[in-house]
N, C-alpha and C. Protein backbone atom coordinates (compact mmCIF):
# COMPACT_ATOMS: atom_id res chain seq x y z
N UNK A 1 93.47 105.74 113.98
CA UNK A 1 94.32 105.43 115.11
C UNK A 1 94.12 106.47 116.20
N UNK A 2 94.70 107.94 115.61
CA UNK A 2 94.15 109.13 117.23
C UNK A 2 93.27 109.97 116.00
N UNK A 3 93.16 110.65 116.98
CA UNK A 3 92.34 111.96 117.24
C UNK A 3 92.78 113.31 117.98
N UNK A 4 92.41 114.38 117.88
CA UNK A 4 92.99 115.52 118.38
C UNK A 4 93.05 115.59 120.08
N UNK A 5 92.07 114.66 119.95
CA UNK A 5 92.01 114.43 121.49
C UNK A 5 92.92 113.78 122.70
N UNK A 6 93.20 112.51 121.70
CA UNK A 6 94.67 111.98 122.39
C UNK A 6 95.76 112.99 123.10
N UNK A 7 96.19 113.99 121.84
CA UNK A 7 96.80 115.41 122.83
C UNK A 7 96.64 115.46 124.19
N UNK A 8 95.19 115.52 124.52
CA UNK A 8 94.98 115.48 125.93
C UNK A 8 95.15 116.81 126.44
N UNK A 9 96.63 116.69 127.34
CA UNK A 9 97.25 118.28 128.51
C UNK A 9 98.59 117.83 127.81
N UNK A 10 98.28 117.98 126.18
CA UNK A 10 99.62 118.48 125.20
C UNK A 10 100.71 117.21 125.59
N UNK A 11 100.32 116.36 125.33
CA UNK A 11 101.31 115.45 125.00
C UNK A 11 102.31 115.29 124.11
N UNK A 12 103.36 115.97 124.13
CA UNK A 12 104.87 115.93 123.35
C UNK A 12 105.10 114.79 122.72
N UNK A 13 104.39 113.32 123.28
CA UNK A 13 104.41 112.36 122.10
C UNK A 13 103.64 111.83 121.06
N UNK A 14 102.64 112.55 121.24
CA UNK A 14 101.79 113.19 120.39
C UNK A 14 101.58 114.08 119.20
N UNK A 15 102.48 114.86 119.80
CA UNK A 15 102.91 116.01 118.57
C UNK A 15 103.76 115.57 117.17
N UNK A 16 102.66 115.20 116.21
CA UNK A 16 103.10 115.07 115.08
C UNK A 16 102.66 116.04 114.07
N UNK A 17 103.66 115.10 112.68
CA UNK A 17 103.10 116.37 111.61
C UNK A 17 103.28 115.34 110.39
N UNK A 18 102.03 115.08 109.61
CA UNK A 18 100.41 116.19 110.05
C UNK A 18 100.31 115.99 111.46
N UNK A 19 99.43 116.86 112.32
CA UNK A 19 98.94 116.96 113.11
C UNK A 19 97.83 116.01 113.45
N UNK A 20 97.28 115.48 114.69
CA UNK A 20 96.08 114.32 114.86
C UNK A 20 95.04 115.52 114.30
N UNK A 21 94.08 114.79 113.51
CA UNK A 21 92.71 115.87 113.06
C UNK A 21 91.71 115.07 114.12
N UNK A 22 90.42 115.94 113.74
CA UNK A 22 89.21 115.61 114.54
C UNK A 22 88.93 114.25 114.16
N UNK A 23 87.84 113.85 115.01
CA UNK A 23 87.25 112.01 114.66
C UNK A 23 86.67 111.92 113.74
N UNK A 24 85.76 112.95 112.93
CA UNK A 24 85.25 113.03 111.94
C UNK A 24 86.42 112.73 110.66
N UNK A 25 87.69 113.50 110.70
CA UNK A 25 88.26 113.23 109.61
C UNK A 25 88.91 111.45 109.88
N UNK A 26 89.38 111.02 110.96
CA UNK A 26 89.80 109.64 111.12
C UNK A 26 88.83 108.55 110.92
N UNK A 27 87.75 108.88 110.91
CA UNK A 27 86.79 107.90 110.28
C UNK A 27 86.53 107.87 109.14
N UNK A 28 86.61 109.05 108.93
CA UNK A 28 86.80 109.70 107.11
C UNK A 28 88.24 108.39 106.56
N UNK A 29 89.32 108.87 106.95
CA UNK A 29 89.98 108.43 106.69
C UNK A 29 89.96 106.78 106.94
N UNK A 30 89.23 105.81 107.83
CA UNK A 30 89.35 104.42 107.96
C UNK A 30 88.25 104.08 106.62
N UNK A 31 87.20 105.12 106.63
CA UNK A 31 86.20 104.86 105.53
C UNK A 31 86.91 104.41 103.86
N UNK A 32 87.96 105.23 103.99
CA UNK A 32 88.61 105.50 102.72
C UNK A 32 89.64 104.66 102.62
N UNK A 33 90.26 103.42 103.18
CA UNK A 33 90.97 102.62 103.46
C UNK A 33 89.98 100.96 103.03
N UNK A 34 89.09 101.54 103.50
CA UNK A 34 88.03 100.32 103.29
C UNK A 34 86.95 100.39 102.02
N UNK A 35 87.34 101.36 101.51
CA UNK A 35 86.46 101.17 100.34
C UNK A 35 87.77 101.18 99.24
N UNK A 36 89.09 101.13 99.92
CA UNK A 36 90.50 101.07 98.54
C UNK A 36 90.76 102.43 97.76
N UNK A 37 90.29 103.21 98.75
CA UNK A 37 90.74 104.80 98.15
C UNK A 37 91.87 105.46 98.74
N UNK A 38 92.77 104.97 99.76
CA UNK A 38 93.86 105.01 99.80
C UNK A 38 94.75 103.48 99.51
N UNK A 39 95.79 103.93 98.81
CA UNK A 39 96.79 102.73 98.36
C UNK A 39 97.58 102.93 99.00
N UNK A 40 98.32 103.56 100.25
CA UNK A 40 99.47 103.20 100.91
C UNK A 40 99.07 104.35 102.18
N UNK A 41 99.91 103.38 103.23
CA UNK A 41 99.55 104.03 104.52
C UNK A 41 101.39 104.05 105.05
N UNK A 42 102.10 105.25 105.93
CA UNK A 42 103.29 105.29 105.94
C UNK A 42 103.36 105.38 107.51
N UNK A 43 104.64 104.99 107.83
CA UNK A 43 104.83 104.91 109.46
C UNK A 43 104.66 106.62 109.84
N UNK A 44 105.10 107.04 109.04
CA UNK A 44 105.61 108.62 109.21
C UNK A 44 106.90 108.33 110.33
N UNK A 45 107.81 107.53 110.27
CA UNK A 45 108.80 107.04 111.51
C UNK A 45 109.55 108.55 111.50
N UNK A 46 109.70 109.26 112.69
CA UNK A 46 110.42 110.48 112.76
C UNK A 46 110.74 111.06 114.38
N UNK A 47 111.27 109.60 114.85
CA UNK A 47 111.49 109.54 116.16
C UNK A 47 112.58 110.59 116.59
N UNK A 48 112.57 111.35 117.96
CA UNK A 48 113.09 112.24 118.29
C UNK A 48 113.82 112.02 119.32
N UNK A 49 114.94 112.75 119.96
CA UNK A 49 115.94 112.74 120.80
C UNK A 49 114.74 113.03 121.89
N UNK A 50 115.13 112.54 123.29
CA UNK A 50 114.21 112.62 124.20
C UNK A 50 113.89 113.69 124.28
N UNK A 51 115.20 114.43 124.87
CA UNK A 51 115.49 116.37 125.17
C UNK A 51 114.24 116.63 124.44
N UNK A 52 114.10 116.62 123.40
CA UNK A 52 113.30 117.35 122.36
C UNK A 52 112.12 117.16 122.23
N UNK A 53 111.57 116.41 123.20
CA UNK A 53 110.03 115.95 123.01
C UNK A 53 109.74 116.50 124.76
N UNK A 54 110.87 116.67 125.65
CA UNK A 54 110.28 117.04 126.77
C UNK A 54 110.43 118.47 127.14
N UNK A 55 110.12 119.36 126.01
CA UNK A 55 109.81 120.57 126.68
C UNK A 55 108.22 121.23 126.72
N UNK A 56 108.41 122.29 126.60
CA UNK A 56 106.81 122.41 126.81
C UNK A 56 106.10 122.16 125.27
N UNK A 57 104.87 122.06 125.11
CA UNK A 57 104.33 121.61 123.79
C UNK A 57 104.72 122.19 122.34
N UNK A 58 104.52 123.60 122.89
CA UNK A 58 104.43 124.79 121.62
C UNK A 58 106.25 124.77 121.05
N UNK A 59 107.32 124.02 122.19
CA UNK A 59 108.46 124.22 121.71
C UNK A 59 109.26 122.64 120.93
N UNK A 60 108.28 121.76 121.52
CA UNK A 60 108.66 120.46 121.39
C UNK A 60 108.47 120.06 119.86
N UNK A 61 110.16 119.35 119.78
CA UNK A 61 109.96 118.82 118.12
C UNK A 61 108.84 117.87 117.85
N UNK A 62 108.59 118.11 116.57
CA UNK A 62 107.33 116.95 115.75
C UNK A 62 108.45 115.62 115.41
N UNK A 63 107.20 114.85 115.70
CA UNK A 63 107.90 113.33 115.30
C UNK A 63 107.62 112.56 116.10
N UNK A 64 107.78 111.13 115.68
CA UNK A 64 107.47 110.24 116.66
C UNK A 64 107.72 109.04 116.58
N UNK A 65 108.39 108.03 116.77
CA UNK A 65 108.72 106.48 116.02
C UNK A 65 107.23 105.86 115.90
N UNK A 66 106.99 105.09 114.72
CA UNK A 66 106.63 104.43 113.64
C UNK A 66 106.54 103.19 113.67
N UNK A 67 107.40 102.77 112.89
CA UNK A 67 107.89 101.97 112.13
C UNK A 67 107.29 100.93 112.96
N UNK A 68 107.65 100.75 114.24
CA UNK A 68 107.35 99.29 114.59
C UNK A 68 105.74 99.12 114.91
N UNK A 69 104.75 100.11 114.63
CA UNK A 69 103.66 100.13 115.50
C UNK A 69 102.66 100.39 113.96
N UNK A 70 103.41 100.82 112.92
CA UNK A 70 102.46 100.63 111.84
C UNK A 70 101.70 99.83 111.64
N UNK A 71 101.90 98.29 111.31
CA UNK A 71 101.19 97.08 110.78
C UNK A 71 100.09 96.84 112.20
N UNK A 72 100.50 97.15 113.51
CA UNK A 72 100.07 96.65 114.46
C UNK A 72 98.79 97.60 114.80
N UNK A 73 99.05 99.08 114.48
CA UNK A 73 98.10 100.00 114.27
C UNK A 73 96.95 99.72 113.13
N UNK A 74 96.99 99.14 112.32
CA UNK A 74 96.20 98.51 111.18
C UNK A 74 95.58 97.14 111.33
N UNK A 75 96.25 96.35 111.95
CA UNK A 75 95.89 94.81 112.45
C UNK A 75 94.83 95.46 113.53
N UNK A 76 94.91 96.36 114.27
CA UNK A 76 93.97 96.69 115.48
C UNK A 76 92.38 97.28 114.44
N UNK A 77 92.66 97.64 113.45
CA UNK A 77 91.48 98.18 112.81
C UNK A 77 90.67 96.92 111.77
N UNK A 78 91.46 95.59 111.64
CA UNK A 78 90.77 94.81 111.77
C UNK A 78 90.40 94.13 112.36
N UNK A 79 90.80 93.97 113.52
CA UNK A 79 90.51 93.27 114.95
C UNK A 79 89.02 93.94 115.57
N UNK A 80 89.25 95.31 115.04
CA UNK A 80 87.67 95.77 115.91
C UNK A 80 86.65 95.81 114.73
N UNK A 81 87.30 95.27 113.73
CA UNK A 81 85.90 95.39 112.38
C UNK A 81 86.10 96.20 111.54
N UNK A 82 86.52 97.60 111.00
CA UNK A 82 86.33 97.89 109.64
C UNK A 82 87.09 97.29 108.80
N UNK A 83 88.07 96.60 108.79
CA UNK A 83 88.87 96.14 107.97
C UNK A 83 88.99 94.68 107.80
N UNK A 84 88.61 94.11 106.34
CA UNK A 84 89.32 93.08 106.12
C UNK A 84 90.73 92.61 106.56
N UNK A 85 91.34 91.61 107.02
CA UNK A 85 92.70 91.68 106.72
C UNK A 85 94.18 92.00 105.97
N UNK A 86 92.69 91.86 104.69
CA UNK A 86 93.51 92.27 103.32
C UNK A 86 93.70 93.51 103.19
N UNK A 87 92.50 93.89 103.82
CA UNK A 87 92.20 95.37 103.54
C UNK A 87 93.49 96.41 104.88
N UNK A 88 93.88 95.51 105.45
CA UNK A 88 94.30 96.19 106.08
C UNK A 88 95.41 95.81 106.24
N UNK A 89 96.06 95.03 105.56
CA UNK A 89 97.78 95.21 105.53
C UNK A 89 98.04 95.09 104.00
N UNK A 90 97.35 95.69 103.03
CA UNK A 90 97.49 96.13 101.93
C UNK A 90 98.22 97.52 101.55
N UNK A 91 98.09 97.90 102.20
CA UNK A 91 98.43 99.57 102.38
C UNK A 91 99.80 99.79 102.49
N UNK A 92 100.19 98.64 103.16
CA UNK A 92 102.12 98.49 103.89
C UNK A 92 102.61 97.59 102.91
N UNK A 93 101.88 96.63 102.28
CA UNK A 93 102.58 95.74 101.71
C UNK A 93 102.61 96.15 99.99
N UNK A 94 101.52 95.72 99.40
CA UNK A 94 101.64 95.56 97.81
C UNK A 94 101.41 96.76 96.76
N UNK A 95 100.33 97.50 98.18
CA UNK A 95 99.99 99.08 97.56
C UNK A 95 101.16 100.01 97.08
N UNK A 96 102.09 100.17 98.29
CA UNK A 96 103.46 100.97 97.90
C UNK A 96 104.29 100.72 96.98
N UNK A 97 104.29 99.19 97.01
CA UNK A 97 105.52 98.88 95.77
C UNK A 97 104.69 99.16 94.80
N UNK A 98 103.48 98.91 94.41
CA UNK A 98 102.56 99.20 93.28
C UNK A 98 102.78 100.85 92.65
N UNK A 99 102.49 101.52 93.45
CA UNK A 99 102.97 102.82 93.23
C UNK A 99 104.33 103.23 92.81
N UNK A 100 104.97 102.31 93.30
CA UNK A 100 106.76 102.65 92.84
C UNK A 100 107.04 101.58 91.99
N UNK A 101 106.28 100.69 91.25
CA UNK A 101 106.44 100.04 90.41
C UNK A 101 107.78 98.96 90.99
N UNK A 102 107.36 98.27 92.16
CA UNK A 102 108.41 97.76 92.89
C UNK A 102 108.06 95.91 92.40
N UNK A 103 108.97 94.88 92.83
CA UNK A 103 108.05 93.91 92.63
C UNK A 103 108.15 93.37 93.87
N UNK A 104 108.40 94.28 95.10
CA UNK A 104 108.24 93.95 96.80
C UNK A 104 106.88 94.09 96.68
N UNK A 105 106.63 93.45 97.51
CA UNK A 105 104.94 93.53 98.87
C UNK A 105 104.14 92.38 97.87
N UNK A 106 105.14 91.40 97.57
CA UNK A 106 104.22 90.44 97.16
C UNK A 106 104.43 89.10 96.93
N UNK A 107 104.28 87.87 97.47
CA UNK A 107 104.53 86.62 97.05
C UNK A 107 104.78 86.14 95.47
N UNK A 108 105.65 85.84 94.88
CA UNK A 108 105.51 85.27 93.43
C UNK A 108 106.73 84.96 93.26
N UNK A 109 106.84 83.89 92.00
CA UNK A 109 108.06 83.96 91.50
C UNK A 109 108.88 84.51 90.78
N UNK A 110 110.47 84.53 90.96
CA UNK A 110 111.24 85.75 91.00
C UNK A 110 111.16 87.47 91.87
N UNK A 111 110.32 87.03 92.61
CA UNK A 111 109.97 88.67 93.06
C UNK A 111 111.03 88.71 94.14
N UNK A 112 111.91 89.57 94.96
CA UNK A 112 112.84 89.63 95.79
C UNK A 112 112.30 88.58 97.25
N UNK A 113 112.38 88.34 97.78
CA UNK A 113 111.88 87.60 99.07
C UNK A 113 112.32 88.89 100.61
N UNK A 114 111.74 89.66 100.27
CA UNK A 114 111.76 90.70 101.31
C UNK A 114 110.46 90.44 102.07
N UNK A 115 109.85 90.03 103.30
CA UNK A 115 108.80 89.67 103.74
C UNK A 115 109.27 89.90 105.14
N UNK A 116 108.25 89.97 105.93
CA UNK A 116 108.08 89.62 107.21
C UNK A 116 106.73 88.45 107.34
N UNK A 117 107.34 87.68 109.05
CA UNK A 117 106.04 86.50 109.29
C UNK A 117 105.63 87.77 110.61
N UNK A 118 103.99 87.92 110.28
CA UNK A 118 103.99 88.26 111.83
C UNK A 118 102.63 87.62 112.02
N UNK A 119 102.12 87.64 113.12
CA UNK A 119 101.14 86.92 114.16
C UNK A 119 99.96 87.95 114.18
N UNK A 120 99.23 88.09 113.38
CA UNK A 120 97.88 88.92 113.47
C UNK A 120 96.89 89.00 114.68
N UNK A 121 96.84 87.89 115.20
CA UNK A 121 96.24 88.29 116.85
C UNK A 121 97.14 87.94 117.87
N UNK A 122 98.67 88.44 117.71
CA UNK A 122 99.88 88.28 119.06
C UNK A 122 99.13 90.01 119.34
N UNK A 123 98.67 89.70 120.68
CA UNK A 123 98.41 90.52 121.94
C UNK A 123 99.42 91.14 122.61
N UNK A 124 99.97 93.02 122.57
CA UNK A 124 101.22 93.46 122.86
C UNK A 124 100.83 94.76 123.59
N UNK A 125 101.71 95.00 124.51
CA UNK A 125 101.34 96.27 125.14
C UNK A 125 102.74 97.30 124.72
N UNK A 126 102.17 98.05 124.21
CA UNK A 126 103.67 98.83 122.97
C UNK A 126 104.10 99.74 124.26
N UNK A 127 105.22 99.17 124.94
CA UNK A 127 106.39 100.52 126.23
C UNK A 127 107.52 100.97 125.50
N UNK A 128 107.48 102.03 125.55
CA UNK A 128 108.47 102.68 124.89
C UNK A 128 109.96 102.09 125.19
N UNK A 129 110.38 101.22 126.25
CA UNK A 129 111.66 100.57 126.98
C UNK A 129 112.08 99.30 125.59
N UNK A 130 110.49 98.99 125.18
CA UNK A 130 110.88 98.10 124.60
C UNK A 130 111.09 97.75 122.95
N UNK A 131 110.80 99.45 122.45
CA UNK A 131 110.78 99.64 121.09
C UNK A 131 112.46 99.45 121.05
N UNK A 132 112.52 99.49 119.59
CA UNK A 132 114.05 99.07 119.02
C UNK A 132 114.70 100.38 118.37
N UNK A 133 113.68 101.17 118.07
CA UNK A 133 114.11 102.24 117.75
C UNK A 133 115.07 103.53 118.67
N UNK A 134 115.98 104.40 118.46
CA UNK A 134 117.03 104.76 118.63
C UNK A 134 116.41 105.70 119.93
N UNK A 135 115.27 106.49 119.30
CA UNK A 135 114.77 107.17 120.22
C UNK A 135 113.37 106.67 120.28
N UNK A 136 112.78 106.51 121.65
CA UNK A 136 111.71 105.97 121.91
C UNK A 136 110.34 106.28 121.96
N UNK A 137 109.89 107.41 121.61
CA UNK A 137 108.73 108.75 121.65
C UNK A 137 108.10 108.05 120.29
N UNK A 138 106.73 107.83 121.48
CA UNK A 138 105.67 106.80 120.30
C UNK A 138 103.89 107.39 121.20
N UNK A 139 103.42 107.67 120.15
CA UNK A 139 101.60 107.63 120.92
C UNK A 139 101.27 106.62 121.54
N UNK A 140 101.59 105.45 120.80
CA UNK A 140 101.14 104.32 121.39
C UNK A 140 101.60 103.69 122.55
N UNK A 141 102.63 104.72 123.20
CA UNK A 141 103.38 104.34 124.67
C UNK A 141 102.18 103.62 125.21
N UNK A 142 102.31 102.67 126.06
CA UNK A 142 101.11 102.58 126.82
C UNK A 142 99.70 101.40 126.43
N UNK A 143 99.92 101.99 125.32
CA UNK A 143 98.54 101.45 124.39
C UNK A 143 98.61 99.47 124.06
N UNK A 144 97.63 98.71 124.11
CA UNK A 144 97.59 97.61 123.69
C UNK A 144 97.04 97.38 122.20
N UNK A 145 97.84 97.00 121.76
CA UNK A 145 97.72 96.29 120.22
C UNK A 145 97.96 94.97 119.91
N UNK A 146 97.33 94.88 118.79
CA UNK A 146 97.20 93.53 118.70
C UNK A 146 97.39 92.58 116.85
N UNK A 147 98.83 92.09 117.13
CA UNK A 147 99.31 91.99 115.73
C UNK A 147 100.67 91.97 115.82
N UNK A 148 101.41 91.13 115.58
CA UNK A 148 103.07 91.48 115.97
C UNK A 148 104.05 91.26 114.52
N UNK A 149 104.81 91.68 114.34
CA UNK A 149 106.19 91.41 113.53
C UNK A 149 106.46 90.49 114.47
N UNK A 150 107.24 88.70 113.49
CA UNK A 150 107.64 88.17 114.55
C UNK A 150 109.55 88.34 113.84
N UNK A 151 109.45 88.36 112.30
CA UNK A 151 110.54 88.16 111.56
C UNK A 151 110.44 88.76 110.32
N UNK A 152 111.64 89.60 110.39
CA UNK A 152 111.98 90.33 108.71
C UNK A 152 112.84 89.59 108.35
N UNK A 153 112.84 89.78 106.63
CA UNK A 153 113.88 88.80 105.38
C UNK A 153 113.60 90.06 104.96
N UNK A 154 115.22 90.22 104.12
CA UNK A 154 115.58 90.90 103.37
C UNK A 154 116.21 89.91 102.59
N UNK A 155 115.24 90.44 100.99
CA UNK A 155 116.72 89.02 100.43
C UNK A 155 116.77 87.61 100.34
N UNK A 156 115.51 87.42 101.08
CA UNK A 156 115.87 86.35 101.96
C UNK A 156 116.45 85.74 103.08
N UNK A 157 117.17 86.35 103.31
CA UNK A 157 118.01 86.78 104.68
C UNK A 157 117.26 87.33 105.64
N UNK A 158 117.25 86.65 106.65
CA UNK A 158 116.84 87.06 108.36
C UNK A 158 117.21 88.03 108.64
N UNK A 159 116.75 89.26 109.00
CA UNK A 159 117.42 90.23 109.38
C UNK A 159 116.95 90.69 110.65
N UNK A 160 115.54 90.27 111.17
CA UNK A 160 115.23 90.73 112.76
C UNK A 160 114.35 89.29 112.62
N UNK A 161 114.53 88.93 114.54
CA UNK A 161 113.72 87.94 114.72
C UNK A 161 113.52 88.41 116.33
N UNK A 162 112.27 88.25 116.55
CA UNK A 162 111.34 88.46 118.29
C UNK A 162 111.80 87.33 118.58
């Protein structure tokens, strides 16, 4: 997704932790996604009060909202080719519960009906005005992605709908 470079002239929405590494390790890392050597990929959601992202770099809190730009950050890495589809919303879905011995992130019977429908090539330009999250400080301010949440079930139950 970034690189150390994104930083740029110290971008405060940028500043996460871990930290963006070089391109060498992010290709490292898409390499390792696509050959199934990582099983779960996390929002890291750790959105910050504005105040706190607009001071100067070296003082500005780490964090950054997530959550809504995960799947869409991954749908973009199969949209440009390394990734299967599978391969790339595996990580959010069946991998994690797998690890936690969950019986979420997966179609079957009896399994909870916790799912989202989303639109794998809905075309979105991610503005921070329009995230849902509390505080709005995202990398992807700006950025076009491509892949949307249209509807979460919890339960079965509707719980967000675009």
């Amino acid at each position: 997704f970034f690189n150390e470079r994104d930083v740029g002239d110290y971008l405060t929405y940028c500043k996460v932790n871990p930290p963006f590494r070089d391109e060498a390790t992010r290709q490292g890392l898409i390499a390792a996604l696509k050959a199934g050597e990582i099983d779960a990929v996390v929002s890291a959601h750790d959105p910050q009060p504005p105040e706190e992202k607009r001071l100067p770099f070296g003082e500005a809190a780490f964090g950054a909202a997530g959550l809504e730009t995960v799947l869409s950050a991954l749908l973009n890495l199969h949209h440009d080719g390394p990734l299967t589809l599978l391969e790339a919303i595996a990580p959010v879905t069946i991998g994690p519960a797998s690890i936690l011995g969950l019986p979420q992130g997966r179609l079957a019977k009896d399994a909870p009906a916790d799912l989202i429908l989303f639109n794998p090539g809905k075309p979105w330009l991610c503005e921070r005005e329009d995230l849902l999250s509390r505080s709005r400080n995202s990398p992807f301010d700006g950025r076009r992605l491509q892949g949307r949440v249209m509807q979460t079930f919890v339960g079965g139950e509707r719980v967000f709908k675009r």
